[in-house]
PDB file of N, CA and C in Angstrom:
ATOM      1  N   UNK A   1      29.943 -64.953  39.479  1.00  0.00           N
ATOM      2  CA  UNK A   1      29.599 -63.560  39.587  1.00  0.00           C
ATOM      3  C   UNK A   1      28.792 -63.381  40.864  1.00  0.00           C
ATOM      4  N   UNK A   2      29.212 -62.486  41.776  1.00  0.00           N
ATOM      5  CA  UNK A   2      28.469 -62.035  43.170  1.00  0.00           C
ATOM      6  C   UNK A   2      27.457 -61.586  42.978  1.00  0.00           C
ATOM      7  N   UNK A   3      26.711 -61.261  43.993  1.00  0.00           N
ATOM      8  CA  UNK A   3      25.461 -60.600  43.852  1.00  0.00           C
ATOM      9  C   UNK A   3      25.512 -59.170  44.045  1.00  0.00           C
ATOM     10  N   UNK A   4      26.702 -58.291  44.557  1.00  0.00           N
ATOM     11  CA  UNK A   4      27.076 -57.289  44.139  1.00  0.00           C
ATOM     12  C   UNK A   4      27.338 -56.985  43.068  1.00  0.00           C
ATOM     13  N   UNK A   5      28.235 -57.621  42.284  1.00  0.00           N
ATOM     14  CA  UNK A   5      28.427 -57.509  40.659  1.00  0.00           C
ATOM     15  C   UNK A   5      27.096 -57.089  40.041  1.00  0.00           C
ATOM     16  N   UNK A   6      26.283 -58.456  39.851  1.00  0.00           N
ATOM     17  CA  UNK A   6      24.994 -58.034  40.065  1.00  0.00           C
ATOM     18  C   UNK A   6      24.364 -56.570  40.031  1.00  0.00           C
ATOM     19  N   UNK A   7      24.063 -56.634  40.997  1.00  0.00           N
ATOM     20  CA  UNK A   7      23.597 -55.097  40.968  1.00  0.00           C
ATOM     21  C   UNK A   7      24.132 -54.218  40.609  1.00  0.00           C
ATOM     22  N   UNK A   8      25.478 -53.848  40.901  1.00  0.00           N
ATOM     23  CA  UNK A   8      25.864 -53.139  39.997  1.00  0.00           C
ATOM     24  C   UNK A   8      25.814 -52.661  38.490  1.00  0.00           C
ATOM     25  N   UNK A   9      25.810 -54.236  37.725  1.00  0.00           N
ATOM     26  CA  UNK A   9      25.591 -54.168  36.185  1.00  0.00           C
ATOM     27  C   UNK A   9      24.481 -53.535  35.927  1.00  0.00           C
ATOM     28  N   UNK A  10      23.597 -54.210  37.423  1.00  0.00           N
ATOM     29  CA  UNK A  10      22.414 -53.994  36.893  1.00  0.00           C
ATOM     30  C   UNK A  10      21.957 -52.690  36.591  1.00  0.00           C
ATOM     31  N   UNK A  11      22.421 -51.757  38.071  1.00  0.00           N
ATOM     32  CA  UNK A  11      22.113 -50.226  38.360  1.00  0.00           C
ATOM     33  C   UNK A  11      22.845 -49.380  37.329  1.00  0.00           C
ATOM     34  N   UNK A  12      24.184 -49.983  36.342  1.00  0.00           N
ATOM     35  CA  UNK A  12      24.586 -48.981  35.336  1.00  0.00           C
ATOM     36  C   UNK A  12      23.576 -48.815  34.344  1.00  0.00           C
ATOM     37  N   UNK A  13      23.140 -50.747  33.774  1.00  0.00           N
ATOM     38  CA  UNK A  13      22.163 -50.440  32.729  1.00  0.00           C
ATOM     39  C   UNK A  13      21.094 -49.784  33.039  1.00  0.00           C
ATOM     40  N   UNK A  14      20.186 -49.832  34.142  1.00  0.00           N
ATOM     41  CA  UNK A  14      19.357 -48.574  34.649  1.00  0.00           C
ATOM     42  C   UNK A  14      19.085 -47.513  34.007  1.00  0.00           C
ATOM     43  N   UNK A  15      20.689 -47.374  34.625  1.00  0.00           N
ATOM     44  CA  UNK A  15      20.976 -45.634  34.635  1.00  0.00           C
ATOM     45  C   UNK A  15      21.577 -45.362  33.182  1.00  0.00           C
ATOM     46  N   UNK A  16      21.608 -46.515  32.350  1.00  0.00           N
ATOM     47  CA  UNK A  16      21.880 -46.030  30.802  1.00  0.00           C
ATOM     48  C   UNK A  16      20.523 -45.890  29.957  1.00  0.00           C
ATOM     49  N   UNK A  17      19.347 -46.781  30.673  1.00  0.00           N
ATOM     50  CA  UNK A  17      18.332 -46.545  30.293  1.00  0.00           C
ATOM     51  C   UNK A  17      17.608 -45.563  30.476  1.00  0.00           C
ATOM     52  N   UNK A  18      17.800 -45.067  31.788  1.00  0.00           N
ATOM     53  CA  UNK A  18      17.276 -43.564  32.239  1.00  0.00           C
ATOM     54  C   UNK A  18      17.659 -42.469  31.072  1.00  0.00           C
ATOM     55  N   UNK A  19      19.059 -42.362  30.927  1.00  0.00           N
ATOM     56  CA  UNK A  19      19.522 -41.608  30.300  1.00  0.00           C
ATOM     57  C   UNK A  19      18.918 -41.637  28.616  1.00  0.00           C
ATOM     58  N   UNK A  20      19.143 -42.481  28.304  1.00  0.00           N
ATOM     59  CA  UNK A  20      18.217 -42.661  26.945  1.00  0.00           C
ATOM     60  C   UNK A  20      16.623 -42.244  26.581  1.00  0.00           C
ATOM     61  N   UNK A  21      16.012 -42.709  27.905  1.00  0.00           N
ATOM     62  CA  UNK A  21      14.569 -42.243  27.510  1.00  0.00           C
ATOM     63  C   UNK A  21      14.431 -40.751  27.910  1.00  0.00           C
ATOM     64  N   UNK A  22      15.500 -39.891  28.486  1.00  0.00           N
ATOM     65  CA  UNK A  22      15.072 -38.288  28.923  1.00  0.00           C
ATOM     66  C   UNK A  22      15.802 -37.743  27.491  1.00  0.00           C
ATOM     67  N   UNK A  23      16.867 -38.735  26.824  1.00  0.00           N
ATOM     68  CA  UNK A  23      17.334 -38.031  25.722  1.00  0.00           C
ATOM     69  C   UNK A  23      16.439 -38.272  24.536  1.00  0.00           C
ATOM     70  N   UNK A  24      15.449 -39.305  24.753  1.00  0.00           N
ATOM     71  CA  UNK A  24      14.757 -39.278  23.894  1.00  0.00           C
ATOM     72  C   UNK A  24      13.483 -38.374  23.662  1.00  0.00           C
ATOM     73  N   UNK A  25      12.934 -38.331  24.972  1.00  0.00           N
ATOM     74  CA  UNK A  25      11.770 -37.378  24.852  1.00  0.00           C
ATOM     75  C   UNK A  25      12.382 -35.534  24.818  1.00  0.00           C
ATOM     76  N   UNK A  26      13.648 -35.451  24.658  1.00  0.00           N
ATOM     77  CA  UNK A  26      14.159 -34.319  24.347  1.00  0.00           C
ATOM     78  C   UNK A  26      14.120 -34.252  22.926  1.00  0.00           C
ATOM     79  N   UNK A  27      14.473 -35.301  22.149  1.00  0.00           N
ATOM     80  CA  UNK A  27      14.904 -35.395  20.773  1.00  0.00           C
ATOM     81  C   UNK A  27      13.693 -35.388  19.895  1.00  0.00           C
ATOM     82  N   UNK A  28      12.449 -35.719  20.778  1.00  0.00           N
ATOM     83  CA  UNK A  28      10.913 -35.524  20.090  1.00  0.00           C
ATOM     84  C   UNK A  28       9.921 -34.796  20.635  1.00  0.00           C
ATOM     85  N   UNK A  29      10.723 -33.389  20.997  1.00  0.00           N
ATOM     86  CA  UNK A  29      10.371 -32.508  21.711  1.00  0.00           C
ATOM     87  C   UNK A  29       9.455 -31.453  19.660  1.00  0.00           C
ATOM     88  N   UNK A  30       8.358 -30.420  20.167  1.00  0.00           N
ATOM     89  CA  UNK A  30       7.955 -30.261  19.173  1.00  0.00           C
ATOM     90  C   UNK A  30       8.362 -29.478  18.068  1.00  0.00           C
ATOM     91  N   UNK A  31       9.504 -28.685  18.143  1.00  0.00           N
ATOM     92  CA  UNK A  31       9.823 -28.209  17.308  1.00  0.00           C
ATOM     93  C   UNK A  31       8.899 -27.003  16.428  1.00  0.00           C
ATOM     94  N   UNK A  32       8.102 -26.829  16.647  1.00  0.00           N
ATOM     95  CA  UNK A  32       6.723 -26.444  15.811  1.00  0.00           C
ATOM     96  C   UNK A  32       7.971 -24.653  15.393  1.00  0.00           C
ATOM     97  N   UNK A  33       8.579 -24.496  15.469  1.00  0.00           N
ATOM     98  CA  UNK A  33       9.789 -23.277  15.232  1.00  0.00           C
ATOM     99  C   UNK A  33      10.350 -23.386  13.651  1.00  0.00           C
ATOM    100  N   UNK A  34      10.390 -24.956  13.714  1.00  0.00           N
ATOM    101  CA  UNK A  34      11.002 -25.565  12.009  1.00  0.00           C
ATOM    102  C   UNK A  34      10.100 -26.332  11.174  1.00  0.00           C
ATOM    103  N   UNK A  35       8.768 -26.117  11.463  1.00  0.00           N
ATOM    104  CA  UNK A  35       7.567 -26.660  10.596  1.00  0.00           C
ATOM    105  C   UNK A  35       7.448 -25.548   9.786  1.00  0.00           C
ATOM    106  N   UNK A  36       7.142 -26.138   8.615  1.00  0.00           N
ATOM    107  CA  UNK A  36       7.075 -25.238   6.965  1.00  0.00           C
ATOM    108  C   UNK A  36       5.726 -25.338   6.675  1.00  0.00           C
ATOM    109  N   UNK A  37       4.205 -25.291   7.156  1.00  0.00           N
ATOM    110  CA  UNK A  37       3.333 -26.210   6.282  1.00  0.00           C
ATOM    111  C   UNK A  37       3.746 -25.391   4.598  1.00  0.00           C
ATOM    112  N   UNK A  38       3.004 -26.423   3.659  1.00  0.00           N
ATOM    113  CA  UNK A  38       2.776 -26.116   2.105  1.00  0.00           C
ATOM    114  C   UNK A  38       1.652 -25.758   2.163  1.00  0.00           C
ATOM    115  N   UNK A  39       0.869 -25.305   1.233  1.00  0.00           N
ATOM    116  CA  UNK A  39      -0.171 -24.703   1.221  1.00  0.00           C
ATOM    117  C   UNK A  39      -0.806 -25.859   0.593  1.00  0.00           C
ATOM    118  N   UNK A  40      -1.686 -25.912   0.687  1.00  0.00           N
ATOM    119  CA  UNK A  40      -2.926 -27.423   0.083  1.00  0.00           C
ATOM    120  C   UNK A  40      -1.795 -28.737  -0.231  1.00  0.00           C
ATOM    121  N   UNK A  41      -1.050 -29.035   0.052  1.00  0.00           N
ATOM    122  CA  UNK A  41      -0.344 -30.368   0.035  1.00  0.00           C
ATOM    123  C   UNK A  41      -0.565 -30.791   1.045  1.00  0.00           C
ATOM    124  N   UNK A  42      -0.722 -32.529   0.573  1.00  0.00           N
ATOM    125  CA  UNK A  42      -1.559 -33.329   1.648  1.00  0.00           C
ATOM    126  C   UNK A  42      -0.788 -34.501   1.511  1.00  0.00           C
ATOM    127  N   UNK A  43       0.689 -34.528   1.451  1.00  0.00           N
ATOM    128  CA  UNK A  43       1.501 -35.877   1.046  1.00  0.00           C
ATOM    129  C   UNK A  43       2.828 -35.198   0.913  1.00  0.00           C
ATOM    130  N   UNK A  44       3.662 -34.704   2.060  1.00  0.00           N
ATOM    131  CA  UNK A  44       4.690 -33.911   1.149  1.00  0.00           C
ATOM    132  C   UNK A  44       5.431 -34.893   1.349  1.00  0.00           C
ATOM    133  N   UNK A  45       6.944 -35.344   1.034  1.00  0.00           N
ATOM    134  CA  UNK A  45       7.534 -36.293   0.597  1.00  0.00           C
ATOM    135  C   UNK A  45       9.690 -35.662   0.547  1.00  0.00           C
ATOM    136  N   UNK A  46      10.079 -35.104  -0.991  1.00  0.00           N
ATOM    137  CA  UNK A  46      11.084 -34.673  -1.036  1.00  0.00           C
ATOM    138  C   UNK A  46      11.012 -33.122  -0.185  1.00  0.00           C
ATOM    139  N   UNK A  47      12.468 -32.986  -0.188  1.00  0.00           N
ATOM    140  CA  UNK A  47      13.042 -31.617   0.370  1.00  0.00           C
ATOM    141  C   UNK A  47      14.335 -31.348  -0.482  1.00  0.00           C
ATOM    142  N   UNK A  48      15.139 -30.494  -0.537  1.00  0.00           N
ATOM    143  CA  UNK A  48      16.191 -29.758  -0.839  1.00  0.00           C
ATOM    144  C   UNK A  48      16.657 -28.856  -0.715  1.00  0.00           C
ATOM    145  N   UNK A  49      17.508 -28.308   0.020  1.00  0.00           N
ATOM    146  CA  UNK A  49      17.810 -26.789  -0.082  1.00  0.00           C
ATOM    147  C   UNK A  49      18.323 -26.109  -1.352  1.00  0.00           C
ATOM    148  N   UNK A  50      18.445 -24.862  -1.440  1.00  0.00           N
ATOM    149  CA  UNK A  50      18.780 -24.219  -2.171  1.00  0.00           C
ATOM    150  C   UNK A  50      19.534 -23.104  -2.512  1.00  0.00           C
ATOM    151  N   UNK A  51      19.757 -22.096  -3.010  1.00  0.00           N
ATOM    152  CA  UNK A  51      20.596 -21.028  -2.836  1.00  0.00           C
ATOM    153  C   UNK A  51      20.614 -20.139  -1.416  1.00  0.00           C
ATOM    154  N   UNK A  52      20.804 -19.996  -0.668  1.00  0.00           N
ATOM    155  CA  UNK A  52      21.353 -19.008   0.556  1.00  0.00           C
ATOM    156  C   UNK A  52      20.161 -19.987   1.614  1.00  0.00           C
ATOM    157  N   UNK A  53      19.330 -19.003   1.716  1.00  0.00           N
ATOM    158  CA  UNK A  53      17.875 -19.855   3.013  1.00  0.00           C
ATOM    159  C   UNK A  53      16.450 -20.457   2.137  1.00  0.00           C
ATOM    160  N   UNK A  54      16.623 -20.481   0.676  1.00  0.00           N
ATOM    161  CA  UNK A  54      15.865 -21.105  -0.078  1.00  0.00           C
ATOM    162  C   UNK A  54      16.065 -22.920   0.359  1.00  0.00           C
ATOM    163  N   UNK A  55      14.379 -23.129   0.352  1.00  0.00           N
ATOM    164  CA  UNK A  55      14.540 -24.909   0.192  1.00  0.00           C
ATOM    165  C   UNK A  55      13.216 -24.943  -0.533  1.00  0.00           C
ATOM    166  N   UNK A  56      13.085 -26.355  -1.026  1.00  0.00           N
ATOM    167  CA  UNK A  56      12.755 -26.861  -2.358  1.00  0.00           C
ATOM    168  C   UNK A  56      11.793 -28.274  -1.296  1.00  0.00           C
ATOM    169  N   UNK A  57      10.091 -28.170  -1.466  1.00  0.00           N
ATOM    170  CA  UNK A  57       9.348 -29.328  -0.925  1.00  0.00           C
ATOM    171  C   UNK A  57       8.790 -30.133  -1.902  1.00  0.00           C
ATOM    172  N   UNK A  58       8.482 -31.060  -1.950  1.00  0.00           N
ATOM    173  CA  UNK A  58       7.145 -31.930  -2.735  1.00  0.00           C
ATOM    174  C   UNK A  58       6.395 -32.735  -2.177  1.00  0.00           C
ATOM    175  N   UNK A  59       5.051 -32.244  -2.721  1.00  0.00           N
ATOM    176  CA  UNK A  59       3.948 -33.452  -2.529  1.00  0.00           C
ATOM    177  C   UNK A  59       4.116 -34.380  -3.072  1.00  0.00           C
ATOM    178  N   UNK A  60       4.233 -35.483  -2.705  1.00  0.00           N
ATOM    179  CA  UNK A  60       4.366 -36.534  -3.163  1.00  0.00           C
ATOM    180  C   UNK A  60       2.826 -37.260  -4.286  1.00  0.00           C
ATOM    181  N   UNK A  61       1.915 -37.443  -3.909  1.00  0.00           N
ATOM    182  CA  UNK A  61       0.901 -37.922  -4.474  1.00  0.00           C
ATOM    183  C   UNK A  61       0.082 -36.568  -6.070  1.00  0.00           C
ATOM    184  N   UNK A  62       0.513 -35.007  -5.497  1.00  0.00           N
ATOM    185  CA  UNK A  62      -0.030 -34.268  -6.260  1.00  0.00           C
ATOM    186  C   UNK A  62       1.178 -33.835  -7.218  1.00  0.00           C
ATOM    187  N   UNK A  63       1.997 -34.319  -6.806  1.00  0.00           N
ATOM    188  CA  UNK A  63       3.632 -33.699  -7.896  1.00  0.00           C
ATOM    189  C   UNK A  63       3.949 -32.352  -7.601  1.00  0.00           C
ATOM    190  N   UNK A  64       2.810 -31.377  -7.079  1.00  0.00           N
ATOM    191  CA  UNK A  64       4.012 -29.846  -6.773  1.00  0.00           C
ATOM    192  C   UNK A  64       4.635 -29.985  -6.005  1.00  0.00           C
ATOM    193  N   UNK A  65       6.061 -28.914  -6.661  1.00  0.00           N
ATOM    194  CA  UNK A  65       7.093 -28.585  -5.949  1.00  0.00           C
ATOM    195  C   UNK A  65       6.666 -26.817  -5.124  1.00  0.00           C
ATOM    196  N   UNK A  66       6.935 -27.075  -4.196  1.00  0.00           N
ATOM    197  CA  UNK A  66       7.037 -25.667  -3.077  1.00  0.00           C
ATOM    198  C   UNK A  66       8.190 -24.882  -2.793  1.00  0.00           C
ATOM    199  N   UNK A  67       8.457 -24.208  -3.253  1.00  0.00           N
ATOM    200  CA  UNK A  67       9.818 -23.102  -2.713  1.00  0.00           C
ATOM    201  C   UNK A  67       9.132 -22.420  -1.281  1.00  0.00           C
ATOM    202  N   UNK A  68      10.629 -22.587  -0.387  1.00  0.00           N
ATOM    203  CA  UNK A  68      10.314 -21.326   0.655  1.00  0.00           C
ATOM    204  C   UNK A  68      11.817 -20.897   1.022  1.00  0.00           C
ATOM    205  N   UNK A  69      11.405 -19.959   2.425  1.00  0.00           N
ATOM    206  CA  UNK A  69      12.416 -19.521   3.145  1.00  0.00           C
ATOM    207  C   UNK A  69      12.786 -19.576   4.283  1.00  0.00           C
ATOM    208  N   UNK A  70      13.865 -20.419   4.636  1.00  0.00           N
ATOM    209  CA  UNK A  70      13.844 -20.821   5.929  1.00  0.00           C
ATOM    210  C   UNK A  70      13.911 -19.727   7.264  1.00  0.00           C
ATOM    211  N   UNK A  71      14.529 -18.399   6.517  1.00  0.00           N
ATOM    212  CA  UNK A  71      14.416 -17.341   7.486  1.00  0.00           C
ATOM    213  C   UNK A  71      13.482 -16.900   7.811  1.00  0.00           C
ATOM    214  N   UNK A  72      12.548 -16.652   6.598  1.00  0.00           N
ATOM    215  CA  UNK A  72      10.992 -15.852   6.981  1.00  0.00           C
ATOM    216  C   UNK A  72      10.110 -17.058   7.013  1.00  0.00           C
ATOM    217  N   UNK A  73      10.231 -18.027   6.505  1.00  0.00           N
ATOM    218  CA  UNK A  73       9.235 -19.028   7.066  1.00  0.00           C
ATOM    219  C   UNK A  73       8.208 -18.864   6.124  1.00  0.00           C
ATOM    220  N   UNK A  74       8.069 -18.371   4.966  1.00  0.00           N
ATOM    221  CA  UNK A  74       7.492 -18.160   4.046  1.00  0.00           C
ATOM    222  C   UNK A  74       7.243 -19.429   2.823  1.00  0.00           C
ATOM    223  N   UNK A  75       6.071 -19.641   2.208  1.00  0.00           N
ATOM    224  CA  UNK A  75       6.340 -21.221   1.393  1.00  0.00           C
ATOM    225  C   UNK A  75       5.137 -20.358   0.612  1.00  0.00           C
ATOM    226  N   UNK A  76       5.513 -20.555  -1.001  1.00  0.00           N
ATOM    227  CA  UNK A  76       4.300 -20.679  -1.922  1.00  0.00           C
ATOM    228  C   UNK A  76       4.956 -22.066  -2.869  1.00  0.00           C
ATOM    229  N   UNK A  77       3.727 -22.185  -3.426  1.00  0.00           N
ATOM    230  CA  UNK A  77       3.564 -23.394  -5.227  1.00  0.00           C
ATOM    231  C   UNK A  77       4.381 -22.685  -5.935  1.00  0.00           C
ATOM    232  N   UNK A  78       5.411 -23.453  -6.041  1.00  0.00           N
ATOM    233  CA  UNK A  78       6.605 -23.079  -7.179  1.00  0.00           C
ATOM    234  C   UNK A  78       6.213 -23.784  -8.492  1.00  0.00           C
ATOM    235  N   UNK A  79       5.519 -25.025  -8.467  1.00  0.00           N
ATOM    236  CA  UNK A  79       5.541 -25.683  -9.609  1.00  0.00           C
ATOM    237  C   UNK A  79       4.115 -26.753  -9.356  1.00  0.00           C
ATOM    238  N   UNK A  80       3.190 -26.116  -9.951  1.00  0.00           N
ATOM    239  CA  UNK A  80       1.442 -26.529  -9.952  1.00  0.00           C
ATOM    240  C   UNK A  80       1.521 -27.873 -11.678  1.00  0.00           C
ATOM    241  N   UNK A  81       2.359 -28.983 -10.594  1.00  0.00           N
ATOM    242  CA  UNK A  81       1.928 -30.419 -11.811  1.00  0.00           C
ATOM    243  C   UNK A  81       0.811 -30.581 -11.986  1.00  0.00           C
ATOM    244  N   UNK A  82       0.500 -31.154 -13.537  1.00  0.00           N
ATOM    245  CA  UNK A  82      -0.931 -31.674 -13.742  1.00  0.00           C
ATOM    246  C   UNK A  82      -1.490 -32.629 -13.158  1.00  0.00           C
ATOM    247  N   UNK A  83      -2.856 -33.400 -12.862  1.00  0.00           N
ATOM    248  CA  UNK A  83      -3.222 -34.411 -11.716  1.00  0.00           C
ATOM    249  C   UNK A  83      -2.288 -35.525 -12.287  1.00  0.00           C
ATOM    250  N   UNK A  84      -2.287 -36.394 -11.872  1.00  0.00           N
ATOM    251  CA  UNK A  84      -1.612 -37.810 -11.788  1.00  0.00           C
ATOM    252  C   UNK A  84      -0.226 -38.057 -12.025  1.00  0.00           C
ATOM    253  N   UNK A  85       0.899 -36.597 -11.672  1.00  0.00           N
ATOM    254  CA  UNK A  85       2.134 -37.144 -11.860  1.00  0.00           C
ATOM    255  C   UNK A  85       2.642 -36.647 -10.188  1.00  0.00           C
ATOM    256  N   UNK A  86       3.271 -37.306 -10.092  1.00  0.00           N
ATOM    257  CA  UNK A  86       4.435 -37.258  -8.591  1.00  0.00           C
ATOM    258  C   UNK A  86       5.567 -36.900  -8.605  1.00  0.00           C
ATOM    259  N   UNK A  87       5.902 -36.325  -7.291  1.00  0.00           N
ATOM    260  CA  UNK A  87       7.001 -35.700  -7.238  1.00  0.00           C
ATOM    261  C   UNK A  87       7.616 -36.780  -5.983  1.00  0.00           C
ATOM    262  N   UNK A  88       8.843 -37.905  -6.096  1.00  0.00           N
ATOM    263  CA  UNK A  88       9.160 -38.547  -4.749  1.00  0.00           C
ATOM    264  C   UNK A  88      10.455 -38.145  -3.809  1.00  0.00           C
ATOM    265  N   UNK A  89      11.419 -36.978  -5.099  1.00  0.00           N
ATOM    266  CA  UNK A  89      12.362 -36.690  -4.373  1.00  0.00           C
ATOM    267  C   UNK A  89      12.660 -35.604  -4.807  1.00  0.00           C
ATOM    268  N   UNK A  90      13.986 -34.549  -4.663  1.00  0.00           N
ATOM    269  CA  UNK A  90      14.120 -33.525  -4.845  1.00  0.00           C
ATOM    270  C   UNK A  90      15.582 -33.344  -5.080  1.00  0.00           C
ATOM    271  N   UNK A  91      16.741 -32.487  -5.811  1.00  0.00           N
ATOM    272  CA  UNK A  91      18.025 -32.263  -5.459  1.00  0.00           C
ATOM    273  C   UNK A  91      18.345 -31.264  -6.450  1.00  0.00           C
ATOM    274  N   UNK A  92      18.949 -30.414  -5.871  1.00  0.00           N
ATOM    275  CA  UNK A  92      19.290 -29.122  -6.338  1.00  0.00           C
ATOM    276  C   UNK A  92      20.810 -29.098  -6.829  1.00  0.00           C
ATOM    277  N   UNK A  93      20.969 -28.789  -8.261  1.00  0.00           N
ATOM    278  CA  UNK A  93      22.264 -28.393  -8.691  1.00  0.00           C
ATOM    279  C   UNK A  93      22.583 -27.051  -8.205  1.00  0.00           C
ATOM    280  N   UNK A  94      22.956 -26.127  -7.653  1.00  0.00           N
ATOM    281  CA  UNK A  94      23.169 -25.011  -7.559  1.00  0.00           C
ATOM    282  C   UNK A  94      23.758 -24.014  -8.741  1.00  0.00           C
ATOM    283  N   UNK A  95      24.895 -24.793  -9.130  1.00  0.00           N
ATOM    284  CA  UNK A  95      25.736 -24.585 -10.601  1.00  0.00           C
ATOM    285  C   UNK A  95      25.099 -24.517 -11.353  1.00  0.00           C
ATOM    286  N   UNK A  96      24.326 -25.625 -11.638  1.00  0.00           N
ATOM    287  CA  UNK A  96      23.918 -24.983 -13.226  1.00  0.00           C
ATOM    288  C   UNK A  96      22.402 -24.414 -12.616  1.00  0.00           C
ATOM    289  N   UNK A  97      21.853 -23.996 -11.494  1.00  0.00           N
ATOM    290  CA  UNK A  97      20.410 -24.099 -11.679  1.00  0.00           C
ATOM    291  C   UNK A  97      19.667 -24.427 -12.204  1.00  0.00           C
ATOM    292  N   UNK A  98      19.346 -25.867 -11.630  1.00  0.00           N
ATOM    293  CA  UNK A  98      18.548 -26.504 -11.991  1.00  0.00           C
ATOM    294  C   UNK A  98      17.641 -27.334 -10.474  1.00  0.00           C
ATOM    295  N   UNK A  99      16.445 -27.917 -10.777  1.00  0.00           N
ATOM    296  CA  UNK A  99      15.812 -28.517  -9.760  1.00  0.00           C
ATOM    297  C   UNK A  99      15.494 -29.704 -10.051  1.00  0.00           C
ATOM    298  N   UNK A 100      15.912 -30.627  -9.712  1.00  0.00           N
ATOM    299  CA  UNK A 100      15.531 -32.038 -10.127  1.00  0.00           C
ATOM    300  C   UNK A 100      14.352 -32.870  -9.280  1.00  0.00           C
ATOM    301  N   UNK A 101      13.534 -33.307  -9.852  1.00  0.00           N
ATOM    302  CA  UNK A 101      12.309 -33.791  -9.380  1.00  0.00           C
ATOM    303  C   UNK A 101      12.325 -35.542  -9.361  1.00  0.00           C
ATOM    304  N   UNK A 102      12.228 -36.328  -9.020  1.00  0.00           N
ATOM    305  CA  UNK A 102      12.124 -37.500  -9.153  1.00  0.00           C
ATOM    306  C   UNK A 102      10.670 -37.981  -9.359  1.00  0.00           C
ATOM    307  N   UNK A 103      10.546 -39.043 -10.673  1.00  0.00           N
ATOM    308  CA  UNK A 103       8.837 -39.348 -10.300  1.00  0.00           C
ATOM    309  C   UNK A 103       8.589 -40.114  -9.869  1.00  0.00           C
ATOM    310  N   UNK A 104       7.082 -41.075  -9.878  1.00  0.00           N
ATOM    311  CA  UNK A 104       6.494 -41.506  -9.322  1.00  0.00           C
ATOM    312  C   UNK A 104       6.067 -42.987 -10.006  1.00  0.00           C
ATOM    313  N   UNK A 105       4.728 -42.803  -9.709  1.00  0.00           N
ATOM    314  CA  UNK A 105       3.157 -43.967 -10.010  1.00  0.00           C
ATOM    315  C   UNK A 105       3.255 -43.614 -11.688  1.00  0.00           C
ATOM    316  N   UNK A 106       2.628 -45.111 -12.157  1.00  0.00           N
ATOM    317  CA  UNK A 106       2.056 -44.506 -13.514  1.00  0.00           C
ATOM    318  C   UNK A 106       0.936 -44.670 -12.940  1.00  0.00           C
TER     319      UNK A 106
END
């Protein structure tokens, strides 16, 4: 292999690396447009969407579930668990309406 070859390989991987780190600091750019906070949750965890722009959050460590709206950006406590149960995941039947919660810790 020449020492042109060489460089060459070298200057593509470069320039594949270039390309990667500008696509990366694009890809963890802040978004702060699609942040939901919950109101006093300090561990949120599951998500789910839901009927039309409804989605479905949980704290993980306090067990409520949060309804909001992804259009208005709106979030209240849909479901105020008692202390020590968890909420780790979330999934929405639509059909039958229902909200499925996954738990936790004993």
């Amino acid at each position: 292999m020449g020492v042109f070859t060489i460089r060459r390989n070298l200057a593509a991987v470069l320039a594949a690396l270039g390309a990667m780190v500008v696509a990366g600091s694009a890809a963890q750019a802040d978004h702060a447009e699609y942040r939901f906070p919950l109101p006093g949750a300090t561990s949120t965890e599951g998500i789910a969407s839901g009927a039309g722009t409804t989605f479905y959050a949980s704290d993980l460590f306090a067990g409520d579930i949060f309804r909001g709206d992804i259009r208005t950006g709106q979030v209240e406590k849909f479901i105020d668990n008692p202390p020590g149960r968890n909420a780790l995941g979330l999934r929405v039947d639509l059909a039958k309406r229902l909200l499925f919660a996954a738990g936790g810790f004993d």
